[in-house]
N, C-alpha and C. Protein backbone atom coordinates (compact mmCIF):
# COMPACT_ATOMS: atom_id res chain seq x y z
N UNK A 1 -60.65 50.38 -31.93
CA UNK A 1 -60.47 51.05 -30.67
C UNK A 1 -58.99 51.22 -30.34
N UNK A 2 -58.14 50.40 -30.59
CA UNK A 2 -56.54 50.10 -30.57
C UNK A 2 -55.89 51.21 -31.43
N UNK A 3 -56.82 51.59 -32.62
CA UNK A 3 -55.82 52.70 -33.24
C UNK A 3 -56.35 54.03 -32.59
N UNK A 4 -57.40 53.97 -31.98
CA UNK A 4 -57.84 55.83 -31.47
C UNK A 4 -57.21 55.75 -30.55
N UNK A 5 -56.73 54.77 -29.80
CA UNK A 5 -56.13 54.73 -28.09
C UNK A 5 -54.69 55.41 -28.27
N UNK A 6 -53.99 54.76 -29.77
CA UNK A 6 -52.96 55.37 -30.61
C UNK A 6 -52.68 56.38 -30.61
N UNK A 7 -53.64 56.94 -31.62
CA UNK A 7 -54.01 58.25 -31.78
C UNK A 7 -53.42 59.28 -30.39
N UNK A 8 -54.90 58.89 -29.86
CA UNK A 8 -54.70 59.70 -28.53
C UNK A 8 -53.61 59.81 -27.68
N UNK A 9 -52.98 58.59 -27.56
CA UNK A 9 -51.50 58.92 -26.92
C UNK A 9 -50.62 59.54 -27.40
N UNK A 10 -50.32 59.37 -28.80
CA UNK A 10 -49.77 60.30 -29.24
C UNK A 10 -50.15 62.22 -29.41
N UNK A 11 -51.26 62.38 -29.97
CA UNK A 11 -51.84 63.42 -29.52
C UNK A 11 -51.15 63.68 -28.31
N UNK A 12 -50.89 63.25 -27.18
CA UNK A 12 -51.13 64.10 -25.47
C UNK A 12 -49.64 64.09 -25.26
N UNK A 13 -48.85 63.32 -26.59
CA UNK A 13 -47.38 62.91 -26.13
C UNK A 13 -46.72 64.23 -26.98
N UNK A 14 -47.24 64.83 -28.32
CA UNK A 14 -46.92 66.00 -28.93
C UNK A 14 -47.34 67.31 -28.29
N UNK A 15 -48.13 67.43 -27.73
CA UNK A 15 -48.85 68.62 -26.79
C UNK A 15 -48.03 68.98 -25.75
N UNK A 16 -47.60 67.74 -24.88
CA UNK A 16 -46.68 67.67 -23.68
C UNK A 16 -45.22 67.81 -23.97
N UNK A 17 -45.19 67.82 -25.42
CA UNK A 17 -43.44 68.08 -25.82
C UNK A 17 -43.69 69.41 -26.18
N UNK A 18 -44.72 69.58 -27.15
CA UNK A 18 -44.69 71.70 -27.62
C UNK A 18 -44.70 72.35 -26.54
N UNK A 19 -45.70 72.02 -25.74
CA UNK A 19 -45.64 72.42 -23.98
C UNK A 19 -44.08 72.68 -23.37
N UNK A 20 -43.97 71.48 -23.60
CA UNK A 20 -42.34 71.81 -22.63
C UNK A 20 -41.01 72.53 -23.38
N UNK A 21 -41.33 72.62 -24.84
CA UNK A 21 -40.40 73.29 -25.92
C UNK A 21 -40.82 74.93 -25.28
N UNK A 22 -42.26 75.57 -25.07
CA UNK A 22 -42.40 76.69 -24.99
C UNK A 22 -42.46 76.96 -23.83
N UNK A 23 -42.02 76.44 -22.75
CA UNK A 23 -42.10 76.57 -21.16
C UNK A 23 -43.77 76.57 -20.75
N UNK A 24 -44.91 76.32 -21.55
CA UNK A 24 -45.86 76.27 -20.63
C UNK A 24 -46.20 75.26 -20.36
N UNK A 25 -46.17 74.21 -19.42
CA UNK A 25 -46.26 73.04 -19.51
C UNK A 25 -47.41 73.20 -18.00
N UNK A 26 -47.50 73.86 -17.49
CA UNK A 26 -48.80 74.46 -16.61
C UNK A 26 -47.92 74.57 -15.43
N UNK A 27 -46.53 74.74 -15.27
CA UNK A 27 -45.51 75.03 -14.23
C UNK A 27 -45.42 76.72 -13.88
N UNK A 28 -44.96 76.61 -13.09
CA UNK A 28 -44.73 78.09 -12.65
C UNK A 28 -43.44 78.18 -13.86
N UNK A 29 -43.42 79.49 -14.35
CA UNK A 29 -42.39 79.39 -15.39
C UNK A 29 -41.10 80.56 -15.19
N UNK A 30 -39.63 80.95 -15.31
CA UNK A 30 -39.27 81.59 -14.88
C UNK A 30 -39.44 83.23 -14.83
N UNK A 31 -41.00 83.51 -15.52
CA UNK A 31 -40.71 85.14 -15.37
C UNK A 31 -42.79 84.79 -14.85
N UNK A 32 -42.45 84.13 -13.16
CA UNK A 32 -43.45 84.08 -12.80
C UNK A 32 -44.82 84.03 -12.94
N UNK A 33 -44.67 82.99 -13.33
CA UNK A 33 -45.85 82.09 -13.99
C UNK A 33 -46.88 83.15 -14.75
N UNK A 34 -45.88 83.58 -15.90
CA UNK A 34 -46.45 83.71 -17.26
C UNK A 34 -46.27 85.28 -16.79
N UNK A 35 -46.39 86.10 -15.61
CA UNK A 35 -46.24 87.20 -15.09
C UNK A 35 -45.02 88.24 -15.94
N UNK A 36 -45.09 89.29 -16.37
CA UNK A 36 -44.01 89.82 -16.91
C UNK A 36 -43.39 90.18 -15.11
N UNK A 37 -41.98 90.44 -15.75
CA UNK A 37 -41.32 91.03 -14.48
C UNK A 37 -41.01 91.94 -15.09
N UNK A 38 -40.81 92.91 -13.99
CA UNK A 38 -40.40 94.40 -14.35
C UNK A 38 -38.93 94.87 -13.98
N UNK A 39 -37.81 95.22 -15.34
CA UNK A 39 -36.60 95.62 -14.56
C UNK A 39 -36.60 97.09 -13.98
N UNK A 40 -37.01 97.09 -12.69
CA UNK A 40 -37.09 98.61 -12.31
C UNK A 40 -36.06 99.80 -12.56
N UNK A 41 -34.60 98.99 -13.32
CA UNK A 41 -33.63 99.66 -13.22
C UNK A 41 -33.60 100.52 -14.84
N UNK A 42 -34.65 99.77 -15.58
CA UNK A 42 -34.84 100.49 -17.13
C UNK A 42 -36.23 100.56 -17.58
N UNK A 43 -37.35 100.30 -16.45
CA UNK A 43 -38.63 100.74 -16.78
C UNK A 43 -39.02 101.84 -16.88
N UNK A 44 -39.52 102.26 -17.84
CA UNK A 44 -40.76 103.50 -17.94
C UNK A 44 -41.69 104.21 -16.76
N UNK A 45 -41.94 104.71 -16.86
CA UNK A 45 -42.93 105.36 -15.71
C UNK A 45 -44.18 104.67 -16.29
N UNK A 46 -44.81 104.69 -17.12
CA UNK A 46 -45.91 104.03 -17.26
C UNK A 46 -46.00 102.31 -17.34
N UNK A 47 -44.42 102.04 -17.22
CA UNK A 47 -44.47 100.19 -17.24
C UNK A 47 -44.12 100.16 -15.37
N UNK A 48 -43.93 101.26 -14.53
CA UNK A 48 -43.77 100.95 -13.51
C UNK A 48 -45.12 101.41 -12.81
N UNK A 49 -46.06 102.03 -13.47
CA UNK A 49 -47.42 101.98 -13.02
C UNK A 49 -48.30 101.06 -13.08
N UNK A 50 -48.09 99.92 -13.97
CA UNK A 50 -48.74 98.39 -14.12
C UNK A 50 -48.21 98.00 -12.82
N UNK A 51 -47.39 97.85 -12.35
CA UNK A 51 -47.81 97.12 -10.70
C UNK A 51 -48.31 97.31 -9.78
N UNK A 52 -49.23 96.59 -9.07
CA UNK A 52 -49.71 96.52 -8.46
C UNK A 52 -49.50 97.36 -7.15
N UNK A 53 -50.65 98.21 -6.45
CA UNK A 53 -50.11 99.21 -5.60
C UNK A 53 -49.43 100.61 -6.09
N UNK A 54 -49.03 100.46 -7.41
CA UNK A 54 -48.22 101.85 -8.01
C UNK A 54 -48.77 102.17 -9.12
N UNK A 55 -49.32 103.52 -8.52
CA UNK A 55 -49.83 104.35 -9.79
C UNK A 55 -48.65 105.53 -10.04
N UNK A 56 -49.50 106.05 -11.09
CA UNK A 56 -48.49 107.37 -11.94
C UNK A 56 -47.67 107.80 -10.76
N UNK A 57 -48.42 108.38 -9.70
CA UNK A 57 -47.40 109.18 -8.95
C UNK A 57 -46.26 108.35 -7.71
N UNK A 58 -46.79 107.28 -7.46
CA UNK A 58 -45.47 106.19 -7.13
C UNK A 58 -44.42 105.81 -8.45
N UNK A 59 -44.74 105.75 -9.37
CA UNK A 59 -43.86 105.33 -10.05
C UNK A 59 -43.24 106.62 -10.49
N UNK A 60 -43.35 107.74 -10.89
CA UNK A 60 -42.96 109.12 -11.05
C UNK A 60 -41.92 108.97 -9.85
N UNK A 61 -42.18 109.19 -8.72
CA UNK A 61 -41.65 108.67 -7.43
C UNK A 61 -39.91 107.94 -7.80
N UNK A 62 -40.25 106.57 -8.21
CA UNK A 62 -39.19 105.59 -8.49
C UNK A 62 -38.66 106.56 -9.21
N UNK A 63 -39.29 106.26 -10.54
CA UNK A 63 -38.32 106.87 -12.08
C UNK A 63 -37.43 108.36 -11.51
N UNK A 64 -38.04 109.25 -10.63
CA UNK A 64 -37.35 110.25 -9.92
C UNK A 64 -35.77 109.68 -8.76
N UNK A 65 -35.85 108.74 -8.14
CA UNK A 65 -34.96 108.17 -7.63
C UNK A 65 -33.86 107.47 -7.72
N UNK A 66 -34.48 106.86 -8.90
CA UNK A 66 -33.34 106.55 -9.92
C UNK A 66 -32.60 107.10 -10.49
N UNK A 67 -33.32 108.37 -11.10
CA UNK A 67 -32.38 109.69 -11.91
C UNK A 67 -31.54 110.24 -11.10
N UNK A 68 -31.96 110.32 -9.80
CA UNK A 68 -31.11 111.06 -8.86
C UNK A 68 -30.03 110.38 -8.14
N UNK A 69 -30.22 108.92 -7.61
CA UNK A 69 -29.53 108.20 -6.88
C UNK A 69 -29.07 107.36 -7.96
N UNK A 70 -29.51 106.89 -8.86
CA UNK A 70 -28.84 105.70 -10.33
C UNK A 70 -29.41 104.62 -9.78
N UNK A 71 -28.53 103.67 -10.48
CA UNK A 71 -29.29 102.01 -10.40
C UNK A 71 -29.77 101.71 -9.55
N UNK A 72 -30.23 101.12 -9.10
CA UNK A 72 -30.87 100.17 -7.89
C UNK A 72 -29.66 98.82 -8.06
N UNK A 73 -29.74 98.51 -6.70
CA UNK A 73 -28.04 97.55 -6.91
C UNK A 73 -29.17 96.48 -6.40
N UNK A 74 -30.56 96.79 -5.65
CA UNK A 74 -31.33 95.70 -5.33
C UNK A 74 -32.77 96.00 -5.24
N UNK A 75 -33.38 95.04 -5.51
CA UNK A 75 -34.92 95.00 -5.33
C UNK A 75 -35.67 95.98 -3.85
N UNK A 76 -34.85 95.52 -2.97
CA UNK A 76 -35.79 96.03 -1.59
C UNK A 76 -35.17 97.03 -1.27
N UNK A 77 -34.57 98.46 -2.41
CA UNK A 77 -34.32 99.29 -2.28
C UNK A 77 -35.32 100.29 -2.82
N UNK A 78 -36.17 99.80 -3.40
CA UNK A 78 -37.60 100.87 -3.60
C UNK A 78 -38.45 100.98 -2.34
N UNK A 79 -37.77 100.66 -1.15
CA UNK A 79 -38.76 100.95 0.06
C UNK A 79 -37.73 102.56 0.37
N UNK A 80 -36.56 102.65 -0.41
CA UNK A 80 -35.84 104.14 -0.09
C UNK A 80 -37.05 105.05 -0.46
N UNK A 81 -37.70 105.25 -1.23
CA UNK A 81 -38.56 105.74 -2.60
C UNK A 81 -39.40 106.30 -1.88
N UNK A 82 -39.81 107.75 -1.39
CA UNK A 82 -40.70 108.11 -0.64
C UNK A 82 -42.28 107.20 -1.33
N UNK A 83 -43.20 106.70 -0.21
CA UNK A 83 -44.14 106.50 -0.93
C UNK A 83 -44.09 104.91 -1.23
N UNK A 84 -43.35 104.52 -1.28
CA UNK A 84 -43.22 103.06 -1.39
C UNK A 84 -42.84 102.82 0.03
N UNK A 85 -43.57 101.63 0.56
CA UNK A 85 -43.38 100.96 1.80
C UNK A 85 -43.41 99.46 2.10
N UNK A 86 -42.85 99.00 2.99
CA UNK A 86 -42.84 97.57 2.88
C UNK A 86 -44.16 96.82 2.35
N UNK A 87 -45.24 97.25 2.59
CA UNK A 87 -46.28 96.49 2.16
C UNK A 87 -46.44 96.32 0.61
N UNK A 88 -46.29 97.79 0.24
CA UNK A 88 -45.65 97.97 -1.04
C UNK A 88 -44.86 97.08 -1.89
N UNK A 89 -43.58 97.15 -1.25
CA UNK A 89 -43.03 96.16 -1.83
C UNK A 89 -43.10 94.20 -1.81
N UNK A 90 -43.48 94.26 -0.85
CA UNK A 90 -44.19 92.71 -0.83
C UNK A 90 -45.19 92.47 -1.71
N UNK A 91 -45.94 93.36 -2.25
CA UNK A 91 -46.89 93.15 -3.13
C UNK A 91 -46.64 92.86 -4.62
N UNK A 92 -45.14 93.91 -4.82
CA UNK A 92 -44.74 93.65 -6.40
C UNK A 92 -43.61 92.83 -6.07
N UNK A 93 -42.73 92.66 -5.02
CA UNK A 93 -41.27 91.86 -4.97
C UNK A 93 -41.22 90.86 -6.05
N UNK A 94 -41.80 90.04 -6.44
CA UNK A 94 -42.09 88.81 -7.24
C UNK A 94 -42.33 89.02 -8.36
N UNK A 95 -42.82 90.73 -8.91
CA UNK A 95 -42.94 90.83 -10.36
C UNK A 95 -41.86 91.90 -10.79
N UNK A 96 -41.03 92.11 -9.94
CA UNK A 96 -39.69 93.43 -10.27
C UNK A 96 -38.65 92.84 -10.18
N UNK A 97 -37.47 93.30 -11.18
CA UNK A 97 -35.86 92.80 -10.95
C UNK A 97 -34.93 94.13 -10.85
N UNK A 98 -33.84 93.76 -11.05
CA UNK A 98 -33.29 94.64 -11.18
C UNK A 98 -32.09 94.99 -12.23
N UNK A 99 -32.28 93.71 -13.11
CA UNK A 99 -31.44 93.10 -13.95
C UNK A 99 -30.63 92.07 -13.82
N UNK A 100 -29.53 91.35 -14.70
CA UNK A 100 -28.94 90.72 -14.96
C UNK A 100 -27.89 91.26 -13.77
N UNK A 101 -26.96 91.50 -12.88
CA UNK A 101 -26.15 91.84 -12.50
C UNK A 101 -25.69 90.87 -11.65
């Protein structure tokens, strides 16, 4: 019984280290818990239609605003974006960036 107790600790002691080597250790992890984030400032029209609340023609919308106005210097500037509205953006805030800047 002394060597399976072994066993087993070890078992849960290698799991809990690969775990924490690959960030899933069951934590919220930094690109929101396992969530892709989206850099709105170099997404696609069809990777800015995966969020939530935005289909083709909201994100057509963005990708149009961007071309015209350029980067986004911040997140809670897609409420400029005809069509996007605060509720809007509270819904994706947590899965959009805007890059490294």
């Amino acid at each position: 019984m002394k060597i399976v107790s072994k066993c087993i600790l070890k078992a849960v002691f290698i799991v809990c280290a690969v775990s924490l080597l690959l960030g899933t250790a069951g934590f919220a992890s930094d690109n929101q818990g396992g969530v892709d984030v989206i850099n709105i400032n170099e997404a696609t029209v069809k990777e800015l239609a995966s969020l939530p609340g935005i289909g083709k023609k909201k994100a057509e919308a963005i990708f149009a605003y961007r071309q015209d106005h350029g980067q986004f210097k911040d997140a809670q500037e897609l409420v400029k974006v005809e069509g996007i509205g605060k509720k809007t953006y509270e819904k994706i805030k947590e899965r959009i960036s805007v890059g490294d800047k």
